[in-house]
Protein backbone atom coordinates (compact mmCIF):
# COMPACT_ATOMS: atom_id res chain seq x y z
CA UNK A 1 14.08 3.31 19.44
CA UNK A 2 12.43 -0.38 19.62
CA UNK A 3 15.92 -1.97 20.80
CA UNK A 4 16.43 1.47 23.70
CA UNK A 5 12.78 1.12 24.69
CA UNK A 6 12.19 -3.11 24.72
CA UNK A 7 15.69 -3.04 26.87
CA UNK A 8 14.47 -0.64 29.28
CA UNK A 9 10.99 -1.99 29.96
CA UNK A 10 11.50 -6.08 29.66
CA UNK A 11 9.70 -8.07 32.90
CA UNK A 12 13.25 -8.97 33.31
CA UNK A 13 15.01 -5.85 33.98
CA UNK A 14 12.03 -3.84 34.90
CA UNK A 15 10.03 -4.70 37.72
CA UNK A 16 7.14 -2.26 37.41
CA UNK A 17 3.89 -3.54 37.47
CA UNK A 18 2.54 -2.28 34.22
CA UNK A 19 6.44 -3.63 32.66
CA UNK A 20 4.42 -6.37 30.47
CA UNK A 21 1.92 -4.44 29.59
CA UNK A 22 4.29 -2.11 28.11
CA UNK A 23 6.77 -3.91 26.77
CA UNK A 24 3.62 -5.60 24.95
CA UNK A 25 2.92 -2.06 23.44
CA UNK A 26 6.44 -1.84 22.34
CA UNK A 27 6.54 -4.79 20.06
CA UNK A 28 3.09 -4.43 18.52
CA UNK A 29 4.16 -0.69 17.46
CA UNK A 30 7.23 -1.99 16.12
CA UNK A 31 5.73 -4.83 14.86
CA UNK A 32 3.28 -2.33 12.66
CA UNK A 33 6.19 0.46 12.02
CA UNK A 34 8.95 -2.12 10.68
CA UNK A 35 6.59 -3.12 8.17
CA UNK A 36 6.13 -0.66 5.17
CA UNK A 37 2.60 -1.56 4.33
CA UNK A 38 1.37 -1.95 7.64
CA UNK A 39 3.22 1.51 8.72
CA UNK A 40 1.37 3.06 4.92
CA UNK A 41 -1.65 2.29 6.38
CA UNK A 42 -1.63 3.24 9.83
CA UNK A 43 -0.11 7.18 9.09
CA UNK A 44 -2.62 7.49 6.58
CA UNK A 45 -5.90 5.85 8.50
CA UNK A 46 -4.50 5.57 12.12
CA UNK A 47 -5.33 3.01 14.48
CA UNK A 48 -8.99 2.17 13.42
CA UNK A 49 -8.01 1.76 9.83
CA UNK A 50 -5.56 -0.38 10.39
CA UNK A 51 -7.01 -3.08 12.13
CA UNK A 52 -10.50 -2.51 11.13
CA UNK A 53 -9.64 -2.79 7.57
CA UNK A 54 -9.34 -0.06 4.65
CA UNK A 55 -11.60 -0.13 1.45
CA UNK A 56 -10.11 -1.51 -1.35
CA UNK A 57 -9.48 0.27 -4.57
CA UNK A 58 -11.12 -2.22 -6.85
CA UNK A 59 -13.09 -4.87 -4.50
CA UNK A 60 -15.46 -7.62 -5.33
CA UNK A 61 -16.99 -9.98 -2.67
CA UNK A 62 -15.12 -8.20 0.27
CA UNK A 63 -13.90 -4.95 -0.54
CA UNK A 64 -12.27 -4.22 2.62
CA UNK A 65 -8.83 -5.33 4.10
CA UNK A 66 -8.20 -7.92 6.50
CA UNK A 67 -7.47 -5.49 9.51
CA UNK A 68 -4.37 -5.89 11.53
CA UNK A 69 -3.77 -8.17 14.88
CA UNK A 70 -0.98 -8.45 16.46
CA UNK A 71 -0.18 -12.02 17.56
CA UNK A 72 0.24 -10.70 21.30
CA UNK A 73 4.03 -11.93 21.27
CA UNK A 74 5.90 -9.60 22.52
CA UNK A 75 8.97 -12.15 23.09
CA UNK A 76 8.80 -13.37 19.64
CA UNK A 77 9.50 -10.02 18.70
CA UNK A 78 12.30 -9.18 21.00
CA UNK A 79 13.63 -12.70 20.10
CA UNK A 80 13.48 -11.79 16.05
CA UNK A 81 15.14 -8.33 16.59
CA UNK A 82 18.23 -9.48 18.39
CA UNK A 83 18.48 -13.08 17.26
CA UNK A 84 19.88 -15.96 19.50
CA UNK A 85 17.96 -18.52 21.70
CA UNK A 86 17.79 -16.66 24.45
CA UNK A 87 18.67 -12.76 23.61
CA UNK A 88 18.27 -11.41 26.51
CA UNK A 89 21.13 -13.09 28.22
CA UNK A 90 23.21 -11.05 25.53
CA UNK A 91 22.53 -7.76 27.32
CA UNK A 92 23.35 -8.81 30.96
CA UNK A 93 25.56 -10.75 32.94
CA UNK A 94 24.47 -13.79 34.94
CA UNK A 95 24.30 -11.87 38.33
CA UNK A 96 21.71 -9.51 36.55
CA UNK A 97 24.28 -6.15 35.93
CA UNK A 98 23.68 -4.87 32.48
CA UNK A 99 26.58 -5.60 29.99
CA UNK A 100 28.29 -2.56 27.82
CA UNK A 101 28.35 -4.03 24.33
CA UNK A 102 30.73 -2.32 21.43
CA UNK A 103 28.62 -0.39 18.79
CA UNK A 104 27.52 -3.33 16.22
CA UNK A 105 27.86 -5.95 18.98
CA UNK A 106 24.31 -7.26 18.97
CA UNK A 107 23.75 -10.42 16.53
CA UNK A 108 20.29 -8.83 16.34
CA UNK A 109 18.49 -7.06 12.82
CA UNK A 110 22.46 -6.49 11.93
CA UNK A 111 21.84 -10.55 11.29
CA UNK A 112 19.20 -10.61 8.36
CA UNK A 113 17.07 -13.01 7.74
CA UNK A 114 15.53 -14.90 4.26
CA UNK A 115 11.81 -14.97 4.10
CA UNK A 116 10.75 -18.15 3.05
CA UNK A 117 10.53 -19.19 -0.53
CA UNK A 118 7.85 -18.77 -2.48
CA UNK A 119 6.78 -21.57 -4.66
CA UNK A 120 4.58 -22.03 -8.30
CA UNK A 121 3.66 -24.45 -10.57
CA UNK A 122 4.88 -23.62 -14.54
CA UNK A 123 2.25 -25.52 -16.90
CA UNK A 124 4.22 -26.71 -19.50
CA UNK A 125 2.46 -28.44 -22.97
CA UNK A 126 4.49 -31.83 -24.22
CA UNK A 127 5.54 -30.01 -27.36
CA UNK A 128 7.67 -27.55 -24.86
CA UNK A 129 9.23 -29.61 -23.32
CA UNK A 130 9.78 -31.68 -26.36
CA UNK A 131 11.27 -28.94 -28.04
CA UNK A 132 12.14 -26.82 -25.37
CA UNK A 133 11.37 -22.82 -25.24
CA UNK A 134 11.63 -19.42 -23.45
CA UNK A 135 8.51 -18.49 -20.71
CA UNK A 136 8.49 -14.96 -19.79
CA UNK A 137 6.52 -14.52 -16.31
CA UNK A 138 5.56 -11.15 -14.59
CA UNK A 139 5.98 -10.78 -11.19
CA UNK A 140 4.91 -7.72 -8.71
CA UNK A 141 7.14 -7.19 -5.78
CA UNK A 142 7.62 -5.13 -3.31
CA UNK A 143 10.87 -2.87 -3.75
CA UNK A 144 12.61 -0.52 -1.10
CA UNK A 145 12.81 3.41 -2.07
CA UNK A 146 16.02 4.71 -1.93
CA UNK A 147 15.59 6.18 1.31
CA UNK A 148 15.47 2.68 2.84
CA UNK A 149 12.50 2.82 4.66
CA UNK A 150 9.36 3.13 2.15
CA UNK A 151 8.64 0.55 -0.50
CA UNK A 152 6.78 0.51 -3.97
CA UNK A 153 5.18 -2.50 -5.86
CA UNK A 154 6.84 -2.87 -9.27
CA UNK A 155 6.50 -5.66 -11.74
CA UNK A 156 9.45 -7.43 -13.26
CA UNK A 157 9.81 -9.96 -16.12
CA UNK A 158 11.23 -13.73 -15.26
CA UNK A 159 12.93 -15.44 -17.84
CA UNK A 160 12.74 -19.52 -18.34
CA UNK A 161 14.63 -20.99 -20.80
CA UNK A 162 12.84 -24.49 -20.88
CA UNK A 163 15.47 -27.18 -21.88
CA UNK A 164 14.62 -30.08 -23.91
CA UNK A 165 13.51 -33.07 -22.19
CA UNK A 166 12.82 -31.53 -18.95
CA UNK A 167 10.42 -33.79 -16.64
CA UNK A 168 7.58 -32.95 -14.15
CA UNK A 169 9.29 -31.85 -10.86
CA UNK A 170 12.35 -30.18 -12.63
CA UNK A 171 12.17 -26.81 -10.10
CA UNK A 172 13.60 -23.36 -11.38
CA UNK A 173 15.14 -21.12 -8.70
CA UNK A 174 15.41 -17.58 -9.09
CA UNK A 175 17.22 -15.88 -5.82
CA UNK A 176 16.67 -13.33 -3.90
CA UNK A 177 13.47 -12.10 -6.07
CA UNK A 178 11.07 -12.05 -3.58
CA UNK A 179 9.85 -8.95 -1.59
CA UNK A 180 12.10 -6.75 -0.44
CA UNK A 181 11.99 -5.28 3.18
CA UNK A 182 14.46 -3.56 5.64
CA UNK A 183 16.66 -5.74 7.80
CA UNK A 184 15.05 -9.12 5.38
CA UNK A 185 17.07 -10.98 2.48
CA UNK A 186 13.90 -11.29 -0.37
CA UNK A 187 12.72 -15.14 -0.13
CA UNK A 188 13.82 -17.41 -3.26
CA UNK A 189 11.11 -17.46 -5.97
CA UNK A 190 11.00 -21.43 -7.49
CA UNK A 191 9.19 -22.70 -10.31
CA UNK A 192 8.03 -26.40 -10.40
CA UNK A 193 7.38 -27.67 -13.81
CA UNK A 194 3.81 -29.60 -14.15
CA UNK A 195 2.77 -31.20 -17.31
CA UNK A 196 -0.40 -30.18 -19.08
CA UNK A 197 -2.43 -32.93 -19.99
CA UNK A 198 -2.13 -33.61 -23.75
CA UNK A 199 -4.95 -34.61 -26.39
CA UNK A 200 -3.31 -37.60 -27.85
CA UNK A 201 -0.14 -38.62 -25.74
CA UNK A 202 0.78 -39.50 -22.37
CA UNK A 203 4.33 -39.40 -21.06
CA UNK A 204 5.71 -42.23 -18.95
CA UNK A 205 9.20 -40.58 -18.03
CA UNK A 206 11.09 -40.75 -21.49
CA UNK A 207 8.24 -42.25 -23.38
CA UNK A 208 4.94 -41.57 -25.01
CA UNK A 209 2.03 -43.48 -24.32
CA UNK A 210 -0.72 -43.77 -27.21
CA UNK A 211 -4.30 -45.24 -27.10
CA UNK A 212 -5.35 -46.10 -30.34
CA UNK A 213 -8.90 -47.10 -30.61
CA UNK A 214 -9.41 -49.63 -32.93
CA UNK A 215 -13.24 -51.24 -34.27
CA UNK A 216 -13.06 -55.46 -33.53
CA UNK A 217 -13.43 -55.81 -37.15
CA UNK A 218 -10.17 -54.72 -37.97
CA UNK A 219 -8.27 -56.12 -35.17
CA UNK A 220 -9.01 -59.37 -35.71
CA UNK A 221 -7.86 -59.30 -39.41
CA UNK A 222 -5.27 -56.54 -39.14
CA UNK A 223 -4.84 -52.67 -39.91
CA UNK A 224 -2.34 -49.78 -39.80
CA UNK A 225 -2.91 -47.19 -37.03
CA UNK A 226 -1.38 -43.68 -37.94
CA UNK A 227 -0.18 -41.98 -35.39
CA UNK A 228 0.94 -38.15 -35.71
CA UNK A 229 4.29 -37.63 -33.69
CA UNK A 230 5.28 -34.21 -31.57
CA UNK A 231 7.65 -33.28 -33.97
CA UNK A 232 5.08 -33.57 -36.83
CA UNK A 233 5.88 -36.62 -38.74
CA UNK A 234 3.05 -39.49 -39.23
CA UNK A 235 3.82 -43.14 -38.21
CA UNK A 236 2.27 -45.89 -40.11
CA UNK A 237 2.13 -48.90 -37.20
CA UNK A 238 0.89 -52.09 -38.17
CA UNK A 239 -1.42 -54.15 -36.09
CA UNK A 240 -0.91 -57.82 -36.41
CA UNK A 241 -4.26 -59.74 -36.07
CA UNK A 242 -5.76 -60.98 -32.95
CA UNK A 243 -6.95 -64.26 -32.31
């Protein structure tokens, strides 16, 4: 209906004087429909409740939605539906005579499109990474109904298997696990490792860095620091003295 209506009422091709105005109309409502949330809300509150904002089930500061405004685009939208620099040169020739394209012909939402990916830190202690282990994350996404045009929020269990001697910055990629929409590819979910900050060591890439404190006394006649590794075993170091 959107790609029938925006063709017949574009400034370009239509030169009525309420054309913009229109074809302004026809990309916000498509705009709202194309989106499953946005479309949930606005057949179950109308107009008002979507973009004055809903209650929320469980709210605390604000417990109403952010309501709806459309970014008063309407090209952007016509641009995103059919693809291409400049679409609407697809549809006519260059004297201005509309072109009769072969069913599937358009490069438009037959060409889908990633979101972008969606990125999070993993907190990791030394003595995982030392060791390595397995992180199980939950995620809630949105996932289409069979019928292809309705969506539900279910949660899903990630899988890491953390790899011995993995550093700070090591990312984790899992494709295509991002919300799912029609006509849109789901956007990458990727993990970035961060270190947690540890109570007696501090890692300098492969190493470990240990601050022994150490009373003036014995340092200037000599004593053993023990030092209790990751893996559990105690090191006896000797400290020469200082002069």
């Amino acid at each position: 209906s959107y790609r029938k209506l925006a063709l017949k009422n574009h400034p370009l091709k239509c030169k009525e004087p309420w054309a913009p105005k229109r074809f302004r109309q026809l990309a916000e409502a498509y705009d709202v429909l194309s989106d499953p949330m946005k479309k949930g809300i606005y057949d179950k509150f109308g107009e008002e409740g979507l973009k004055g904002g809903i209650p929320l089930e469980f709210g605390d500061e604000n417990p109403w939605t952010v309501g709806y405004v459309f970014h008063n685009n309407p090209d952007k939208v016509f641009k995103e539906f059919f693809g291409g620099d400049n679409p609407f040169a697809e549809f006519f020739a260059e004297d201005g005579s509309e072109l009769i394209l072969p069913f599937g012909g358009l490069r438009g939402r037959g060409a889908m499109k990633q979101d972008p990916p969606i990125v999070r830190d993993l907190y990791l202690s030394l003595e995982d990474l030392f060791y390595g282990c397995t992180k199980k994350i939950k995620i809630s996404r949105r996932v289409m109904n069979e019928d292809g045009q309705t969506s539900t929020i279910r949660d899903k269990i990630l899988t890491i298997d953390v790899r011995p001697g993995w550093k700070q910055g090591t990312r984790i990629t899992f494709e295509k696990e991002g919300d799912q929409g029609p006509n849109v590819i789901p956007a990458d979910i990727t993990f970035i490792v961060q270190e947690k900050l540890h109570p007696r060591f501090k890692r300098a890439n492969d190493n470990l860095i240990y601050v022994a404190t150490i009373p003036l006394g014995k340092a200037l006649i000599g004593c053993t620091v023990d030092v209790r590794t990751l893996d559990g075993r105690l090191l006896n170091i000797p400290i020469n003295d200082v002069v």
